[in-house]
Structures are given as C-alpha cells and as structure tokens.
N, C-alpha and C. Protein backbone atom coordinates (compact mmCIF):
# COMPACT_ATOMS: atom_id res chain seq x y z
N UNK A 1 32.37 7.47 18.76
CA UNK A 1 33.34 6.41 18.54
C UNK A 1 32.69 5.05 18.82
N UNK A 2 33.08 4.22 18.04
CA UNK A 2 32.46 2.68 18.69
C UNK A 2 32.98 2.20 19.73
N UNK A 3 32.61 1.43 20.54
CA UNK A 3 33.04 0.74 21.28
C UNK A 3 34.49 -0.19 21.52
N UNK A 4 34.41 -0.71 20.24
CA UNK A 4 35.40 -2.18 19.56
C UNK A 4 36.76 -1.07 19.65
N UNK A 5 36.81 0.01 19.37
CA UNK A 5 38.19 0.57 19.34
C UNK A 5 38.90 0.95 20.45
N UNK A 6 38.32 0.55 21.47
CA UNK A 6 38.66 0.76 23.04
C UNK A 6 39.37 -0.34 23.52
N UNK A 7 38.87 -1.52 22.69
CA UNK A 7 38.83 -2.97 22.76
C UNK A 7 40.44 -3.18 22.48
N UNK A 8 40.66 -2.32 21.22
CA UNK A 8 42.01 -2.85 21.08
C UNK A 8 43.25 -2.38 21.64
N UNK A 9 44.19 -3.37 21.36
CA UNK A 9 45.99 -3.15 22.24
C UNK A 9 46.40 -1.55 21.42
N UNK A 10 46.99 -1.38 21.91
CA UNK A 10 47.72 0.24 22.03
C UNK A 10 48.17 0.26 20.13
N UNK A 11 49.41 -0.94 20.37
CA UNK A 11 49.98 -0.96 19.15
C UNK A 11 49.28 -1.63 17.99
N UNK A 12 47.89 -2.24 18.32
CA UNK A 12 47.09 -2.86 16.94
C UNK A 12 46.37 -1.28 16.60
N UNK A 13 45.71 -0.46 17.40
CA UNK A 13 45.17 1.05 17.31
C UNK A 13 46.07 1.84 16.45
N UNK A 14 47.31 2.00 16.73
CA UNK A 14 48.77 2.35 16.09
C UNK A 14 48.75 1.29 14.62
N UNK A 15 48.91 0.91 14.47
CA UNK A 15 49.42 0.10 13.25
C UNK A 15 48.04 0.55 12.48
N UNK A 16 46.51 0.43 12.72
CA UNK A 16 45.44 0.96 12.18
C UNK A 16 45.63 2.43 11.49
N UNK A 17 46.25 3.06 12.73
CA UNK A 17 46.12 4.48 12.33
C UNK A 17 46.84 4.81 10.95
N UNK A 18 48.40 4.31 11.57
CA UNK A 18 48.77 4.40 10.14
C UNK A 18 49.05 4.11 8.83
N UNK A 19 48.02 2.89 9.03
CA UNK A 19 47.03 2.29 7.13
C UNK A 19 46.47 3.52 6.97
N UNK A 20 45.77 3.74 7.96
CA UNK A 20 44.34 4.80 7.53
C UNK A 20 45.75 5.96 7.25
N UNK A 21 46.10 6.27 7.86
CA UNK A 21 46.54 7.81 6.85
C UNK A 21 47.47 7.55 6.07
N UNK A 22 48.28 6.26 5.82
CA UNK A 22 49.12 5.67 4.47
C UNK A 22 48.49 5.66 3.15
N UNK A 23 46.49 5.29 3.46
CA UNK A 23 46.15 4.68 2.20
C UNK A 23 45.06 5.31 2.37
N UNK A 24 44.90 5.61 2.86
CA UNK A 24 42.76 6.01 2.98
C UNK A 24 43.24 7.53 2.95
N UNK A 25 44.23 7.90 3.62
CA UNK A 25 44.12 8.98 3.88
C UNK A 25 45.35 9.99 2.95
N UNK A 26 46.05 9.24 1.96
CA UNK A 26 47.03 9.62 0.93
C UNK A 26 46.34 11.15 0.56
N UNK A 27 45.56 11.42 -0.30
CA UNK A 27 45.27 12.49 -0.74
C UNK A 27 44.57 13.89 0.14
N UNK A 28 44.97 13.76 1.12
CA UNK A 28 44.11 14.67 2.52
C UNK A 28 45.77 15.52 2.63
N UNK A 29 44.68 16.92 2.92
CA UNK A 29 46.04 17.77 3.33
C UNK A 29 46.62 17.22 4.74
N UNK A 30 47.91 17.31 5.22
CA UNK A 30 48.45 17.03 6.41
C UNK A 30 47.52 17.56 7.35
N UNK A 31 46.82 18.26 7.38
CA UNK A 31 46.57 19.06 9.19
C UNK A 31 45.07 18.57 9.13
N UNK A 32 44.63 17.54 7.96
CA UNK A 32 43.77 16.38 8.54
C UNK A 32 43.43 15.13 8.78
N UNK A 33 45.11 14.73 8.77
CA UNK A 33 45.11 13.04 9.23
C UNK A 33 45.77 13.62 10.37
N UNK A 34 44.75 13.60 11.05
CA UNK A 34 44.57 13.36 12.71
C UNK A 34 44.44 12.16 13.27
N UNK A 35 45.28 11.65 14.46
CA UNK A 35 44.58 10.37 15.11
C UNK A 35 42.96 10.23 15.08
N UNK A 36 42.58 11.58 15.54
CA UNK A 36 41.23 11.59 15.71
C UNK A 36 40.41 11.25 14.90
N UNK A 37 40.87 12.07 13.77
CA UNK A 37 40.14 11.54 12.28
C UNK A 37 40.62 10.06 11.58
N UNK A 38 41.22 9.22 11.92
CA UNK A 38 41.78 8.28 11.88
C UNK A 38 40.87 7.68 12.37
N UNK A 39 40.88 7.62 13.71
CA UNK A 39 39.70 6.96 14.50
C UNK A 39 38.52 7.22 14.26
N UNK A 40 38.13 7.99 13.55
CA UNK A 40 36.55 7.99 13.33
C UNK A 40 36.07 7.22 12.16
N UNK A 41 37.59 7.16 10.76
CA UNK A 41 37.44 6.63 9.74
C UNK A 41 37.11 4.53 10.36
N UNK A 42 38.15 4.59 11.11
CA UNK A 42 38.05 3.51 11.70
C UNK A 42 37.24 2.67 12.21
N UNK A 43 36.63 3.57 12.97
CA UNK A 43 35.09 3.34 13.43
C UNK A 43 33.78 2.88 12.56
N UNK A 44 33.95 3.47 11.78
CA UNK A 44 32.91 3.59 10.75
C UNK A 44 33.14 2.30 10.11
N UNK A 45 34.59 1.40 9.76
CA UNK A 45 34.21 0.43 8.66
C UNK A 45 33.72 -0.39 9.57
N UNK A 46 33.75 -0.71 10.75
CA UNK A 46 33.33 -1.71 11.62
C UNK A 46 34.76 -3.04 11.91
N UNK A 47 34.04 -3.78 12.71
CA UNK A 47 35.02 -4.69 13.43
C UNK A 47 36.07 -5.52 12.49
N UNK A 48 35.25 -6.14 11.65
CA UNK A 48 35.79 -7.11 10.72
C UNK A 48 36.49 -6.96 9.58
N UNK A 49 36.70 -5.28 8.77
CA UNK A 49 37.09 -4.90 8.77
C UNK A 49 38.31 -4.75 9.04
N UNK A 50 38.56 -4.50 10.49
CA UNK A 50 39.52 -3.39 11.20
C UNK A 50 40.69 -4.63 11.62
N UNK A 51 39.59 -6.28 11.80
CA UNK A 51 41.04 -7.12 11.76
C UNK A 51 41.55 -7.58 10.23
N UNK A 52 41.02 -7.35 9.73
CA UNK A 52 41.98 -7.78 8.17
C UNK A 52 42.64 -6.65 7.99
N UNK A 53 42.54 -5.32 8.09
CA UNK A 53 43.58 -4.28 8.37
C UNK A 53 44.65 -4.49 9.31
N UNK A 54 44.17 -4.93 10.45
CA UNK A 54 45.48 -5.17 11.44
C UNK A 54 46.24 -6.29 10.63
N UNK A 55 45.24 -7.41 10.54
CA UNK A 55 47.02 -8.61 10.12
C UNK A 55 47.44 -7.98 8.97
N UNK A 56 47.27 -7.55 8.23
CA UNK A 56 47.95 -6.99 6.63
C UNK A 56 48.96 -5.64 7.12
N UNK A 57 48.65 -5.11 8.19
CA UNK A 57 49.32 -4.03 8.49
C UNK A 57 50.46 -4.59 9.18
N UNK A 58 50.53 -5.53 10.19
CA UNK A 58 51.00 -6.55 10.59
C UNK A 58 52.23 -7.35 9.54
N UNK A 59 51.54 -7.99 8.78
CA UNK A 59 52.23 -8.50 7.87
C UNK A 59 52.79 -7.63 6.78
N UNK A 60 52.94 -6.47 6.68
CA UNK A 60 53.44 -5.21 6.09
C UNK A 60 54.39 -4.87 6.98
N UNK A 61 54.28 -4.65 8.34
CA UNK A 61 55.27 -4.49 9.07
C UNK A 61 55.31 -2.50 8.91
N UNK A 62 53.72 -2.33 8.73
CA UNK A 62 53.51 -0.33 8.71
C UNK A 62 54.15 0.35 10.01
N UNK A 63 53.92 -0.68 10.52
CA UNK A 63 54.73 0.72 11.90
C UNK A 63 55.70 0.56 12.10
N UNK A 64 56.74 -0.08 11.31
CA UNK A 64 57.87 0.29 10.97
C UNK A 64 58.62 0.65 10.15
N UNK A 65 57.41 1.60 9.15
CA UNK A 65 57.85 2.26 7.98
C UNK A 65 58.68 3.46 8.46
C-alpha cells in the first residue's frame, strides 16, 4: 500500500472507495470489489490523482448514493 492513503480522513478514503467500485470497478464480479482491492487500485494511480477523484466524488455527492 502507499503511504498517502494512510494520510487520508476516514470519509475522503470512503468516498474514493466508492468511485473505484462505481466506475473502475463496474464490470468486476461482486466478491471482487473489496475495500482491499479498492485500495490497492487506489494506490497505484498515485496522489494527484486520488485528489481530483476526491473533489469530483465530493462534488457528486457518491457517498450518498
């Protein structure tokens, strides 16, 4: 895991997760959008990334789909 994802607030980690299995992760059977696997996808795009995902997820208002 990287580092930077430790970094973030509970509910910016949360709102990440569920872009990544809303959109990245649409075509995956259920029993593999895992947090875990979430977080690894996460990891991988890197930091800068992961904040233009948060404000858009943010400004989507995903975790309260």
């Amino acid at each position: 895991m990287s580092a930077f994802l430790h970094m973030l607030k509970p509910e910016e980690r949360d709102i990440l997760r569920t872009v990544v299995k809303k959109v990245h992760f649409k075509h995956y059977p259920t029993e593999f959008c895992t947090d875990y696997e979430a977080d690894k996808l996460i990891a991988s795009i890197g930091p800068e990334v992961v904040e233009t995902m948060i404000k858009i997820g943010k400004d989507y208002k995903v975790n309260e789909i």
